[in-house]
PDB file of N, CA and C in Angstrom:
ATOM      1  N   UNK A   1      30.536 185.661  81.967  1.00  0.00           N
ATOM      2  CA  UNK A   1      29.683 185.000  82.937  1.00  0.00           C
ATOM      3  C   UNK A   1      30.531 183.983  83.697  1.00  0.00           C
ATOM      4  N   UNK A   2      30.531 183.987  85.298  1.00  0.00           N
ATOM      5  CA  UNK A   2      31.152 182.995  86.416  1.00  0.00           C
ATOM      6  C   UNK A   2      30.555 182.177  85.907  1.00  0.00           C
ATOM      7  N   UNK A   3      31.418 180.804  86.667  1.00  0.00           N
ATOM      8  CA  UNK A   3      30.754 179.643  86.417  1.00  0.00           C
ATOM      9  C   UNK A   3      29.915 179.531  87.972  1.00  0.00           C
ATOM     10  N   UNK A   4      28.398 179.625  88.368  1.00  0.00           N
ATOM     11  CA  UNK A   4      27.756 179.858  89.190  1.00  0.00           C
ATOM     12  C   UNK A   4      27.994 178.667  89.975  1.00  0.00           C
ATOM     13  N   UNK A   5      28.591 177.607  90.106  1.00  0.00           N
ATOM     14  CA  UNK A   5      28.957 176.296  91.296  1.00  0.00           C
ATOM     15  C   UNK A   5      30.125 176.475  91.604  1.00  0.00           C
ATOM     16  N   UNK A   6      31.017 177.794  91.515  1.00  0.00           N
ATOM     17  CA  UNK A   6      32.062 177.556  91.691  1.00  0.00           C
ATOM     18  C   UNK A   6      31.951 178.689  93.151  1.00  0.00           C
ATOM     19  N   UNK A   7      31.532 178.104  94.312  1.00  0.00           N
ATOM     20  CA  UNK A   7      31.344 178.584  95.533  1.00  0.00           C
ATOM     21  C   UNK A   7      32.131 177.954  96.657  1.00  0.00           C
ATOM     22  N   UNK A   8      32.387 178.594  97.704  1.00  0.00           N
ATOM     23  CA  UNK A   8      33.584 177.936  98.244  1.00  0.00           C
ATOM     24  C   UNK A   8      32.953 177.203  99.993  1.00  0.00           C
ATOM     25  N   UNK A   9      33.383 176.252 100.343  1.00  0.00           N
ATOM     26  CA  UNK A   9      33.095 175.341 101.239  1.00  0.00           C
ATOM     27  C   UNK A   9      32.416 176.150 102.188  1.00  0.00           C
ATOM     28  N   UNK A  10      31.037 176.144 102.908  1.00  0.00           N
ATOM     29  CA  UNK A  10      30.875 176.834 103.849  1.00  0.00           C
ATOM     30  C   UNK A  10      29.762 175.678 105.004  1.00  0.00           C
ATOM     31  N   UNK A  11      29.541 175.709 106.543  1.00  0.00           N
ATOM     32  CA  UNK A  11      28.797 175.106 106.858  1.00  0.00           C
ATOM     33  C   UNK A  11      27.707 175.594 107.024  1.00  0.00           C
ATOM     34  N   UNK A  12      27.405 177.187 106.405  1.00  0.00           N
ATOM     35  CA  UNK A  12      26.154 177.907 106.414  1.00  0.00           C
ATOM     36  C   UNK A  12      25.598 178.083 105.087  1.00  0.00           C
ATOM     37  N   UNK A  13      24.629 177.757 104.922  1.00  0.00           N
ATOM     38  CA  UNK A  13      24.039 178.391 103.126  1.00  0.00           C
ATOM     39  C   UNK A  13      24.587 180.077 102.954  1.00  0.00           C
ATOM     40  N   UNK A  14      25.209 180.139 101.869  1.00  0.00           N
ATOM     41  CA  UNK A  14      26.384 181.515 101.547  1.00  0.00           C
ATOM     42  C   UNK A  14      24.814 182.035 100.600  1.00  0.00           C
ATOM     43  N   UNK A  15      25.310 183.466 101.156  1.00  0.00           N
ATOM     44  CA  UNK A  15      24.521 184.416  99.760  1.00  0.00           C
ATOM     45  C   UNK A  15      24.073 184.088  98.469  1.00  0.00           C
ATOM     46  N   UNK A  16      25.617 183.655  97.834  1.00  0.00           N
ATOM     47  CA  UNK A  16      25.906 183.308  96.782  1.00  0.00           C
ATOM     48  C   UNK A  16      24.947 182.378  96.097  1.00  0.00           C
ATOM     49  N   UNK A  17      24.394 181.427  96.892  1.00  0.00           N
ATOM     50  CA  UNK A  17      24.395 180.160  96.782  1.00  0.00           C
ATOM     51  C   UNK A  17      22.583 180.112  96.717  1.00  0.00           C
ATOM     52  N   UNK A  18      21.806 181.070  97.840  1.00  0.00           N
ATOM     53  CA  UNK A  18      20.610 181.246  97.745  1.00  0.00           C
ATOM     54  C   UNK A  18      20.299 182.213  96.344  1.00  0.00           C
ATOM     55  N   UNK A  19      21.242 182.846  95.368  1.00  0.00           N
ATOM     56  CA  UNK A  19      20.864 183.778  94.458  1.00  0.00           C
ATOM     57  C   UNK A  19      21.023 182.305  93.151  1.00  0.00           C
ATOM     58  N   UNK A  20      21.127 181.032  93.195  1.00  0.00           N
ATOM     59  CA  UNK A  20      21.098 180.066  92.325  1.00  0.00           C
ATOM     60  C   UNK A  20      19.789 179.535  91.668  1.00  0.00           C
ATOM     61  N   UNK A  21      19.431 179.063  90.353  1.00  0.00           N
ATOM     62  CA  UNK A  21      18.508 178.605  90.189  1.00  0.00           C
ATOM     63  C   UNK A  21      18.782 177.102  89.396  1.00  0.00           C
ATOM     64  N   UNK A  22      18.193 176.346  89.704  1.00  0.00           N
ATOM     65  CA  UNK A  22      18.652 175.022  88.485  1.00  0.00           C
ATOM     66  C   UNK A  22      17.539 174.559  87.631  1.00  0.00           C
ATOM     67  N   UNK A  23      18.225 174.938  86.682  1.00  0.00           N
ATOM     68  CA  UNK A  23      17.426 174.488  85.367  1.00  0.00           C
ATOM     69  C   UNK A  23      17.621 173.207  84.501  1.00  0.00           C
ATOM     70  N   UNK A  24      16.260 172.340  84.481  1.00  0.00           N
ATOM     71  CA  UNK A  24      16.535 170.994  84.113  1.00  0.00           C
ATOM     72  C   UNK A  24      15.313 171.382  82.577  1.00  0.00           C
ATOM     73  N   UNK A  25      15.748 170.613  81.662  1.00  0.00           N
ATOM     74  CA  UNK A  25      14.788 170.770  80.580  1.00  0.00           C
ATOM     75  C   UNK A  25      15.104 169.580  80.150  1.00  0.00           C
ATOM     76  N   UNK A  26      13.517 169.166  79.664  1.00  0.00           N
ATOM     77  CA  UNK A  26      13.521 167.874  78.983  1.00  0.00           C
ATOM     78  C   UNK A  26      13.013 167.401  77.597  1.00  0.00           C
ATOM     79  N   UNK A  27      13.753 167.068  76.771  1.00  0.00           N
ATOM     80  CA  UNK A  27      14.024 167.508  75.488  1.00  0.00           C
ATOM     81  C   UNK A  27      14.013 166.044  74.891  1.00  0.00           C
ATOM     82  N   UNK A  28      14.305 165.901  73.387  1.00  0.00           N
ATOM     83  CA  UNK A  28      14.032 164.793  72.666  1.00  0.00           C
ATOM     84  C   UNK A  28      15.610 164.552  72.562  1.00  0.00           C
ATOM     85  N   UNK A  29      15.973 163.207  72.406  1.00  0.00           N
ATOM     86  CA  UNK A  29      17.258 162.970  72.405  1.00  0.00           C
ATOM     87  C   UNK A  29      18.052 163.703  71.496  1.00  0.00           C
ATOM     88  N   UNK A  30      17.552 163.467  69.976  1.00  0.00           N
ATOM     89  CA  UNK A  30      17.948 164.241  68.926  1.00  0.00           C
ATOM     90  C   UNK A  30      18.446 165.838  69.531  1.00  0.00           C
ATOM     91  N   UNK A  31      17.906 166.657  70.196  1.00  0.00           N
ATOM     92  CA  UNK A  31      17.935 168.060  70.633  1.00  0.00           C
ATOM     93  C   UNK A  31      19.064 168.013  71.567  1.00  0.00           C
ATOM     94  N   UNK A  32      19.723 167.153  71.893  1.00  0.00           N
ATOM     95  CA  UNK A  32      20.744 167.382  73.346  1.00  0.00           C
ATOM     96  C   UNK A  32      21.838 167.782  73.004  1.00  0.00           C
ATOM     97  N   UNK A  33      22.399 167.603  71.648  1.00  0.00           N
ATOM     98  CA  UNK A  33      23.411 167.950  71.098  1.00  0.00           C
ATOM     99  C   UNK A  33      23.808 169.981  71.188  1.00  0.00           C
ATOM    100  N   UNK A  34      22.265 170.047  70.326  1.00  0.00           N
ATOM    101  CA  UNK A  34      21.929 171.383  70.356  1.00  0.00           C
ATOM    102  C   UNK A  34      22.323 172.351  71.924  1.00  0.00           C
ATOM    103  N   UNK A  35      21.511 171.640  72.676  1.00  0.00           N
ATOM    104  CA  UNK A  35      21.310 172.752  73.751  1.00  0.00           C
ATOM    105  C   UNK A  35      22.645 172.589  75.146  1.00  0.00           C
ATOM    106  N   UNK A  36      23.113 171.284  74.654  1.00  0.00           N
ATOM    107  CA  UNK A  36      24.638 171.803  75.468  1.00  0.00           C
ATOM    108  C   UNK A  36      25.651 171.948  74.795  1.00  0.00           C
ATOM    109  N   UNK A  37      25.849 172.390  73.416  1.00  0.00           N
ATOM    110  CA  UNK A  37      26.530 173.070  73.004  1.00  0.00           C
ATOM    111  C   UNK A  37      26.147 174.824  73.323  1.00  0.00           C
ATOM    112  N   UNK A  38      24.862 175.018  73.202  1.00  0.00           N
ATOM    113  CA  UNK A  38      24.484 176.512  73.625  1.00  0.00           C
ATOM    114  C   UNK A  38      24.755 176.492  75.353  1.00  0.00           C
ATOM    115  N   UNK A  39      24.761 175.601  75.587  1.00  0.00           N
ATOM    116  CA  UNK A  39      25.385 175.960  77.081  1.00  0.00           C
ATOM    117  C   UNK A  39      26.678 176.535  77.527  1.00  0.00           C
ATOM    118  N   UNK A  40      27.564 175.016  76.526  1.00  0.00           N
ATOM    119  CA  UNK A  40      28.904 175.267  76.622  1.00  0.00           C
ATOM    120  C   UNK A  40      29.416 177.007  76.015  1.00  0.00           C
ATOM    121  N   UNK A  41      28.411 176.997  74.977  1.00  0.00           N
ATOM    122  CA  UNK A  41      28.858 178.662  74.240  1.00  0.00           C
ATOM    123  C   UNK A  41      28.791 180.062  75.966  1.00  0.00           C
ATOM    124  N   UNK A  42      28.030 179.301  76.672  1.00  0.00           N
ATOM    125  CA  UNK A  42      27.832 180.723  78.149  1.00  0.00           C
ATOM    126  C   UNK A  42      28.623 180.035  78.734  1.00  0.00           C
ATOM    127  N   UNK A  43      29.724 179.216  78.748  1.00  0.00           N
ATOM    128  CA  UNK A  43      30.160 178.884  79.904  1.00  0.00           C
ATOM    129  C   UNK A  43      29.583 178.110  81.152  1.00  0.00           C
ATOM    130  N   UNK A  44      29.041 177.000  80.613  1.00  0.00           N
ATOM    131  CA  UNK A  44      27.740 176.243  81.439  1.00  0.00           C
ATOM    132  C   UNK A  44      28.050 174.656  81.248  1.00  0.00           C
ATOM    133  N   UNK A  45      28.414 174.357  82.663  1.00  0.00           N
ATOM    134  CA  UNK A  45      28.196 172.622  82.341  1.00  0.00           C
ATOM    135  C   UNK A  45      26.864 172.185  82.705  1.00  0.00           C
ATOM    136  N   UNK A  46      27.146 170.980  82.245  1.00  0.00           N
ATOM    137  CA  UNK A  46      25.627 170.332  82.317  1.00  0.00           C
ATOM    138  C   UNK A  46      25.180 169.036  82.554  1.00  0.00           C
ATOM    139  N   UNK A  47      24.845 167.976  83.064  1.00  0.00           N
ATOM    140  CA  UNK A  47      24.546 167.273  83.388  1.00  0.00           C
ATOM    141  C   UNK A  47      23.270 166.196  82.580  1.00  0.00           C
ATOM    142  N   UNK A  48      23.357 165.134  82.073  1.00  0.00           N
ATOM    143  CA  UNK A  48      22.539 164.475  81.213  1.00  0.00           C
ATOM    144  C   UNK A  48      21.655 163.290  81.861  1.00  0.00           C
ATOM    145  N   UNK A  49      20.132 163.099  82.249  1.00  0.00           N
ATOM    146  CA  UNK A  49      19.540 162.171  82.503  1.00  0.00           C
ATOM    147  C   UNK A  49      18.842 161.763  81.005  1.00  0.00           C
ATOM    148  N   UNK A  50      18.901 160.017  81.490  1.00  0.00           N
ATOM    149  CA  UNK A  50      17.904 159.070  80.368  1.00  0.00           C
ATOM    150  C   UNK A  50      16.524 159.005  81.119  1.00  0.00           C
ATOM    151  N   UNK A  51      15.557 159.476  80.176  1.00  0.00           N
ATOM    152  CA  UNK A  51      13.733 159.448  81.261  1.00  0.00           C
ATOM    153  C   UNK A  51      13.275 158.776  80.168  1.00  0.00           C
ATOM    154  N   UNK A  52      12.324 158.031  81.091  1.00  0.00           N
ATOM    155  CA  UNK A  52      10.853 157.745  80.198  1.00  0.00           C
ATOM    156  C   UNK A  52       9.843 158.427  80.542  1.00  0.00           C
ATOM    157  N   UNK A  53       9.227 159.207  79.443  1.00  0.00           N
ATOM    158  CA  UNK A  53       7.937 160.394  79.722  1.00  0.00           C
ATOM    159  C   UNK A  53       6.799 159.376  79.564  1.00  0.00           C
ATOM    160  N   UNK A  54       5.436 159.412  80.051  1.00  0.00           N
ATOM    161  CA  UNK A  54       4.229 159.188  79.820  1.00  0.00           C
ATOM    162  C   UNK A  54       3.456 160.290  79.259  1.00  0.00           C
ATOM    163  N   UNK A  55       3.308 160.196  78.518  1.00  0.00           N
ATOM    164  CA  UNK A  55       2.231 161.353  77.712  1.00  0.00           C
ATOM    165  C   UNK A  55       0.667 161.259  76.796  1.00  0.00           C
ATOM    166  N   UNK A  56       0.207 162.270  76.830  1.00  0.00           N
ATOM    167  CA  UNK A  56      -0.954 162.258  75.620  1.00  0.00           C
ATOM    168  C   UNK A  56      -0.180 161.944  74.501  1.00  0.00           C
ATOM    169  N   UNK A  57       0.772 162.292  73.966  1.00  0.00           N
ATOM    170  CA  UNK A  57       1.799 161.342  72.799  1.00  0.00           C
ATOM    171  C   UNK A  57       1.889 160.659  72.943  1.00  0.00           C
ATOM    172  N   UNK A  58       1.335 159.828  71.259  1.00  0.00           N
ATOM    173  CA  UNK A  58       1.656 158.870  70.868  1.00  0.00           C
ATOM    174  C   UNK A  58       3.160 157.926  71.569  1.00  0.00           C
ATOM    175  N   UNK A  59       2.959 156.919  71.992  1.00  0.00           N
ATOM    176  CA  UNK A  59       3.822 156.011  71.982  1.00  0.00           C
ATOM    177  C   UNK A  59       5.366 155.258  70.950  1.00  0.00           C
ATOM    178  N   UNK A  60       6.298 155.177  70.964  1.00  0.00           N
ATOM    179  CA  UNK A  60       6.442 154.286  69.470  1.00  0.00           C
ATOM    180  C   UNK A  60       5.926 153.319  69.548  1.00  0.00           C
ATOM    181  N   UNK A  61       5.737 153.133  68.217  1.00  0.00           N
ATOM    182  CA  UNK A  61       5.235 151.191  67.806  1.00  0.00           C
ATOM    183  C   UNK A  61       6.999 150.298  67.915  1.00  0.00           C
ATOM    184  N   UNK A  62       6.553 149.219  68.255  1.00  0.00           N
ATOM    185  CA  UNK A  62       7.563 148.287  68.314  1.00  0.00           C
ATOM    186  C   UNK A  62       7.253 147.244  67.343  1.00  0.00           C
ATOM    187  N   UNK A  63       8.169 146.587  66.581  1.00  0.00           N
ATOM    188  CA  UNK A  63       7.470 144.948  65.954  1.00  0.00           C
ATOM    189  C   UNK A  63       7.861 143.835  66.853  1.00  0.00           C
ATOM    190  N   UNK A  64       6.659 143.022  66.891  1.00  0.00           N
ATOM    191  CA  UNK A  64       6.374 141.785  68.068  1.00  0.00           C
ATOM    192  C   UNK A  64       6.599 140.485  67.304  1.00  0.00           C
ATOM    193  N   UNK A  65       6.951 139.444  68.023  1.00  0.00           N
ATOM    194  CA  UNK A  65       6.713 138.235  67.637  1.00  0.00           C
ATOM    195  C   UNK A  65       7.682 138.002  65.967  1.00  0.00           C
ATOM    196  N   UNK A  66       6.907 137.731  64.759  1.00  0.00           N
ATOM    197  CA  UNK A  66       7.645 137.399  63.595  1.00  0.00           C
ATOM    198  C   UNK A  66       7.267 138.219  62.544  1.00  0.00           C
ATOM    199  N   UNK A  67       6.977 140.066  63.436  1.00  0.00           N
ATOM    200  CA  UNK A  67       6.664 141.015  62.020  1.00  0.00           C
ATOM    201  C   UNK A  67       5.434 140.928  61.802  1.00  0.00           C
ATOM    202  N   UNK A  68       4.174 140.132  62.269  1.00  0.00           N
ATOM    203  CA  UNK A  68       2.681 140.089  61.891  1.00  0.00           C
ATOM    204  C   UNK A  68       2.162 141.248  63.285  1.00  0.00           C
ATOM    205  N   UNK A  69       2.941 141.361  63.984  1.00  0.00           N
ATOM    206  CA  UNK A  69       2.179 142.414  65.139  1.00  0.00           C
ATOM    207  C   UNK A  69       2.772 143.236  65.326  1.00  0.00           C
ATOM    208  N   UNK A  70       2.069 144.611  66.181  1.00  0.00           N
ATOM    209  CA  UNK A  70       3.071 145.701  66.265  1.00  0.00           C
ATOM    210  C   UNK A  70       2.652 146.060  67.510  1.00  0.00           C
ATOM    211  N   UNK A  71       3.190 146.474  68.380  1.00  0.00           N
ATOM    212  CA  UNK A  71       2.702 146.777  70.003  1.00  0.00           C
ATOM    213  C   UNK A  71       3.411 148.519  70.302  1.00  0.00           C
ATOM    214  N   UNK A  72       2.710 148.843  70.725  1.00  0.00           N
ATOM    215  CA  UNK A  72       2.582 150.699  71.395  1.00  0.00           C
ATOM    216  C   UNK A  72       2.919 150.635  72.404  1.00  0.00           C
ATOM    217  N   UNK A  73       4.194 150.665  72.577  1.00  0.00           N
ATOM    218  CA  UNK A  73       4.848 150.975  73.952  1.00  0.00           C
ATOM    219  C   UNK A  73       3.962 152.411  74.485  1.00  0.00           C
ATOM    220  N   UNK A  74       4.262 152.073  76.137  1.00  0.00           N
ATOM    221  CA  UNK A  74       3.090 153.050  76.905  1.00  0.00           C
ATOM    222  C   UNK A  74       4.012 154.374  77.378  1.00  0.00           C
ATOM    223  N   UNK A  75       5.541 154.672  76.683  1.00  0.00           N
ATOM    224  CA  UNK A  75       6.180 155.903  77.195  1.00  0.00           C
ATOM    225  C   UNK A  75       7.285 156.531  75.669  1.00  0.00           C
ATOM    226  N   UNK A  76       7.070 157.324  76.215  1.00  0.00           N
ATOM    227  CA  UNK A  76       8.159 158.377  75.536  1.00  0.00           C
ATOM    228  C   UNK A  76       9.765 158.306  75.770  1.00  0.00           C
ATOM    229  N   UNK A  77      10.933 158.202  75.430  1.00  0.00           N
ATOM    230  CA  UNK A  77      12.406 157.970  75.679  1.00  0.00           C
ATOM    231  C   UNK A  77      12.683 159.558  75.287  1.00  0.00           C
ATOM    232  N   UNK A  78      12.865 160.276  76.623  1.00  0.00           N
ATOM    233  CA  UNK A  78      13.257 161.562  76.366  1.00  0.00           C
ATOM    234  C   UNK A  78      15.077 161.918  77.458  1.00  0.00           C
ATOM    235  N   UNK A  79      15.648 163.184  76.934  1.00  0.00           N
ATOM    236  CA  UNK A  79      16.506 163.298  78.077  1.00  0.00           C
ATOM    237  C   UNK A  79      16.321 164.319  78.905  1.00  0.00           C
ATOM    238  N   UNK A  80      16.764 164.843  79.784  1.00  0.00           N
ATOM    239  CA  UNK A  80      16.774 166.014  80.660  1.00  0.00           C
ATOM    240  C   UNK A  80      18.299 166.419  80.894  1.00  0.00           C
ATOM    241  N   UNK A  81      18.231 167.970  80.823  1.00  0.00           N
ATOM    242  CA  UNK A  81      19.877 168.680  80.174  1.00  0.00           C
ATOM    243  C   UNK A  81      19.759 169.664  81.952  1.00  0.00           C
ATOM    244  N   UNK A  82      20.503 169.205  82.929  1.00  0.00           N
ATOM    245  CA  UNK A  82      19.897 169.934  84.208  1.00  0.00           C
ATOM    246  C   UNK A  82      21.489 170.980  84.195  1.00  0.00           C
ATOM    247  N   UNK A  83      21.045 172.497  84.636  1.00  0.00           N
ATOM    248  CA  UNK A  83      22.822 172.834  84.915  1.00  0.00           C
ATOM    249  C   UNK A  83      22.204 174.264  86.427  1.00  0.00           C
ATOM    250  N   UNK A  84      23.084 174.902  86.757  1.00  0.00           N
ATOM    251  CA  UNK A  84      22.822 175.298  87.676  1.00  0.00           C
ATOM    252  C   UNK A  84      23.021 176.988  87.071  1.00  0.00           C
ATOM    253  N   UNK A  85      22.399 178.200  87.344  1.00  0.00           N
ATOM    254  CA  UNK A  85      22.708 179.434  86.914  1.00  0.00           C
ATOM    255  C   UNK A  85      22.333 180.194  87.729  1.00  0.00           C
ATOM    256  N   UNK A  86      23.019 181.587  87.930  1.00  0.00           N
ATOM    257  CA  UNK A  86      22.983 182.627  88.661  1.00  0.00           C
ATOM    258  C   UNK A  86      21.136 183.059  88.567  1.00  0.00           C
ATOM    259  N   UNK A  87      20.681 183.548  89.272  1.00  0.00           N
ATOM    260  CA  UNK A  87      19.221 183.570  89.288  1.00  0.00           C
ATOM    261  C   UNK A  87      19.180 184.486  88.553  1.00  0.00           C
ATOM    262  N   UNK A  88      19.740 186.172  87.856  1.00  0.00           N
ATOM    263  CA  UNK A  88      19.714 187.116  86.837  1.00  0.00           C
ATOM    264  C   UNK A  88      19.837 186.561  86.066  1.00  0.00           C
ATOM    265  N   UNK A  89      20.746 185.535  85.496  1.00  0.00           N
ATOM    266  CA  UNK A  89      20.981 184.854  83.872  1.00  0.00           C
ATOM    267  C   UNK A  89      20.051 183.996  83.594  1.00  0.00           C
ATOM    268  N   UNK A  90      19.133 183.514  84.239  1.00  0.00           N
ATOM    269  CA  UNK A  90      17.838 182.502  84.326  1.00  0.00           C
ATOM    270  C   UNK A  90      16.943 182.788  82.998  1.00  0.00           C
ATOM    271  N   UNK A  91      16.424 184.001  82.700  1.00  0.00           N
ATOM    272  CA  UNK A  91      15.473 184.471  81.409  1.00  0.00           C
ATOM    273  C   UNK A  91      16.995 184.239  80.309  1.00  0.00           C
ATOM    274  N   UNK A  92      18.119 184.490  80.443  1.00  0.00           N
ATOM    275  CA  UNK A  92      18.717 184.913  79.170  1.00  0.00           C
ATOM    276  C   UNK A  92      19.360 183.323  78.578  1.00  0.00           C
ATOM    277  N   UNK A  93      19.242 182.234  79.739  1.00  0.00           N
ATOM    278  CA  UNK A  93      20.179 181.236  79.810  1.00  0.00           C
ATOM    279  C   UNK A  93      18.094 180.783  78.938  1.00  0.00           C
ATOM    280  N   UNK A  94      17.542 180.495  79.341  1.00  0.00           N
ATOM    281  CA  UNK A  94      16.078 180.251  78.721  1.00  0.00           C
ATOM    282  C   UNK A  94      16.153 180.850  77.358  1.00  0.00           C
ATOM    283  N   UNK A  95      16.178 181.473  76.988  1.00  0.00           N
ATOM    284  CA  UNK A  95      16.285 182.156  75.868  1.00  0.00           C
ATOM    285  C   UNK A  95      16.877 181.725  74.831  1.00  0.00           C
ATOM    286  N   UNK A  96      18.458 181.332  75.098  1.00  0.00           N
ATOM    287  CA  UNK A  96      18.948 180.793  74.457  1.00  0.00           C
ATOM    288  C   UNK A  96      19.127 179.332  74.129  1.00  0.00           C
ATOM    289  N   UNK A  97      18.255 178.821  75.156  1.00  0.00           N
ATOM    290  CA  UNK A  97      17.816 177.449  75.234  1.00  0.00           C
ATOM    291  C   UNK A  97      16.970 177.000  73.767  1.00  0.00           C
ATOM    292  N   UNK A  98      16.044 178.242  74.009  1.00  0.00           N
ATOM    293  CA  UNK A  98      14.475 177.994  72.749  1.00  0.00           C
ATOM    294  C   UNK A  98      15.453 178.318  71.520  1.00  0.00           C
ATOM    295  N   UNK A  99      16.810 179.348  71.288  1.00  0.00           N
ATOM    296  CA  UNK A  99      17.320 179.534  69.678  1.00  0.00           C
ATOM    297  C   UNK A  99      17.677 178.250  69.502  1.00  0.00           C
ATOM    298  N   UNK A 100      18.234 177.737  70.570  1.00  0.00           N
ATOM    299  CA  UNK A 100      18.734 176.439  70.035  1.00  0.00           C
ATOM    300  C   UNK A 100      17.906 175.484  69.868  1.00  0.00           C
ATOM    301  N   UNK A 101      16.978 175.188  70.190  1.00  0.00           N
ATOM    302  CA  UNK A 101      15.843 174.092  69.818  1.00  0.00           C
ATOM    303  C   UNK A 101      15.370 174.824  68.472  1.00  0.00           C
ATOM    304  N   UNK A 102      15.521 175.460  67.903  1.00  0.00           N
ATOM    305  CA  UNK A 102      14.931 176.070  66.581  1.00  0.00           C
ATOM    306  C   UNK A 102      13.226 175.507  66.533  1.00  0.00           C
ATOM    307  N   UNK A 103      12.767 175.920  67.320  1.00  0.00           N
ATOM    308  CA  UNK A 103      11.359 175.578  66.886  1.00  0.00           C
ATOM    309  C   UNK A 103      11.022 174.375  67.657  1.00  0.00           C
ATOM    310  N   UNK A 104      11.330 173.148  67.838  1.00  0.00           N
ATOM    311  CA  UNK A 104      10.913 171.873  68.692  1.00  0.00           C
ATOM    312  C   UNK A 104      10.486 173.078  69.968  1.00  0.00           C
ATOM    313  N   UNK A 105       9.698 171.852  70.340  1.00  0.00           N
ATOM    314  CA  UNK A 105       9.157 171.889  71.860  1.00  0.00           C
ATOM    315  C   UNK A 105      10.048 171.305  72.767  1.00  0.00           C
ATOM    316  N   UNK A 106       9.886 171.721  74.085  1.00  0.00           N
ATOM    317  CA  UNK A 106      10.557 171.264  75.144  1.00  0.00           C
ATOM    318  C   UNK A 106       9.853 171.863  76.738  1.00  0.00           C
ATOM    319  N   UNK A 107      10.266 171.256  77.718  1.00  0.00           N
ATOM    320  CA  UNK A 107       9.930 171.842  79.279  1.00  0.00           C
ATOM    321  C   UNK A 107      11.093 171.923  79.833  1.00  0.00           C
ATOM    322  N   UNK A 108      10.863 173.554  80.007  1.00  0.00           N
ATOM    323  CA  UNK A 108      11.975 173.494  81.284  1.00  0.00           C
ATOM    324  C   UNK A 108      11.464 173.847  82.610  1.00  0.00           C
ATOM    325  N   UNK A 109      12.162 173.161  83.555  1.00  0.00           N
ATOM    326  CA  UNK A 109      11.724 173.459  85.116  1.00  0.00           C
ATOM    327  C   UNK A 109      12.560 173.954  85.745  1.00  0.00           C
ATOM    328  N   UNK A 110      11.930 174.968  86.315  1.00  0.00           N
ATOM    329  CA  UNK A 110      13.137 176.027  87.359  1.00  0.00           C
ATOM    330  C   UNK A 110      12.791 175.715  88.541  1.00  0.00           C
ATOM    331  N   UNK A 111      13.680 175.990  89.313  1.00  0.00           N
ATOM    332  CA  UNK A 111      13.848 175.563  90.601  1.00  0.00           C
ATOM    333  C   UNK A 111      15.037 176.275  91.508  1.00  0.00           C
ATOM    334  N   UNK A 112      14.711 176.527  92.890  1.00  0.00           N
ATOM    335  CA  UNK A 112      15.820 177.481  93.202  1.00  0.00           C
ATOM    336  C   UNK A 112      16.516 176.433  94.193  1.00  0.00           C
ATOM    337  N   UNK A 113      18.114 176.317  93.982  1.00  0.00           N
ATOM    338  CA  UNK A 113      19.115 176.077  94.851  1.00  0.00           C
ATOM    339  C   UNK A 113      18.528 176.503  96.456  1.00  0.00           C
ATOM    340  N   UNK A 114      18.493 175.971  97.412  1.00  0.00           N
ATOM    341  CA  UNK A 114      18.803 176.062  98.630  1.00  0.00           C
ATOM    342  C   UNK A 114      20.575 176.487  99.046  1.00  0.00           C
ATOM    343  N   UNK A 115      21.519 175.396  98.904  1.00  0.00           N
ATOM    344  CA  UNK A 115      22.508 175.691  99.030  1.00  0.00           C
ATOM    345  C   UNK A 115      23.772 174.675  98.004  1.00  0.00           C
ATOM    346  N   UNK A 116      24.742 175.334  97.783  1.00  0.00           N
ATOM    347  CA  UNK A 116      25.535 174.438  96.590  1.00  0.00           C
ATOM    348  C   UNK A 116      26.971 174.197  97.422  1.00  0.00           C
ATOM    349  N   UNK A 117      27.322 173.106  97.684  1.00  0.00           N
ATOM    350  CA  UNK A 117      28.629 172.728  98.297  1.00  0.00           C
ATOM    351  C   UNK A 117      29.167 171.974  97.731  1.00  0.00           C
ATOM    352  N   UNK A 118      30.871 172.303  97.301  1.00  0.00           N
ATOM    353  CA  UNK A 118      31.835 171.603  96.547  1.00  0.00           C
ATOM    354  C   UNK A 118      32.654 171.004  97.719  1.00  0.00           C
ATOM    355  N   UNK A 119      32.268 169.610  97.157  1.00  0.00           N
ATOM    356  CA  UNK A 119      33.236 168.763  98.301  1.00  0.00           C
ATOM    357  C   UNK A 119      34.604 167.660  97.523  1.00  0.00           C
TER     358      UNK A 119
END
């Protein structure tokens, strides 16, 4: 498998470049280890954001003041693992996303490249 960003300077959106999809998934910190090492195994770099999720999940508790209180933070501390793939490898690059989460949950969002320029 090419490495799919490796497209060459153009001032027109290239073929190449409209057959891209980018896949961002957002995962529990613990899990990031996992799923860009299964990246790195296809030949895939990847890119790491710090998010705060809002969710129907539970919050963590924090301890307040001197240990007599405990306060519920109102978000989730999750990351997002974003990399870019040929639009055919999209189901197989997914795929191997979920072996590697062994079971945890996660979202991934697809999204298609417009155009990819290395400057």
């Amino acid at each position: 498998m090419s490495l799919p960003f490796e497209v060459e300077y153009s001032e027109k959106p290239s073929k190449k470049s409209k057959s891209m999809k980018r896949l961002a998934v957002i995962v529990k910190p613990e899990n990031v280890d996992s799923i860009t090492s299964a990246l790195k195994e296809m030949g895939l770099e990847s890119t790491i954001y710090d998010v705060k999720r809002s969710s129907k999940e539970k919050g963590e508790r924090v301890a307040s003041g001197r240990g007599s209180t405990t306060v519920e933070v109102a978000y989730n501390t999750r990351k997002i693992v974003a990399t870019v793939v040929n639009a055919d490898d999209t189901d197989q690059v997914v795929s191997r996303m979920k072996k590697a989460l062994g079971g945890d949950k996660a979202v991934v969002m697809i999204s298609a490249v417009d155009d990819l320029v290395m400057i």
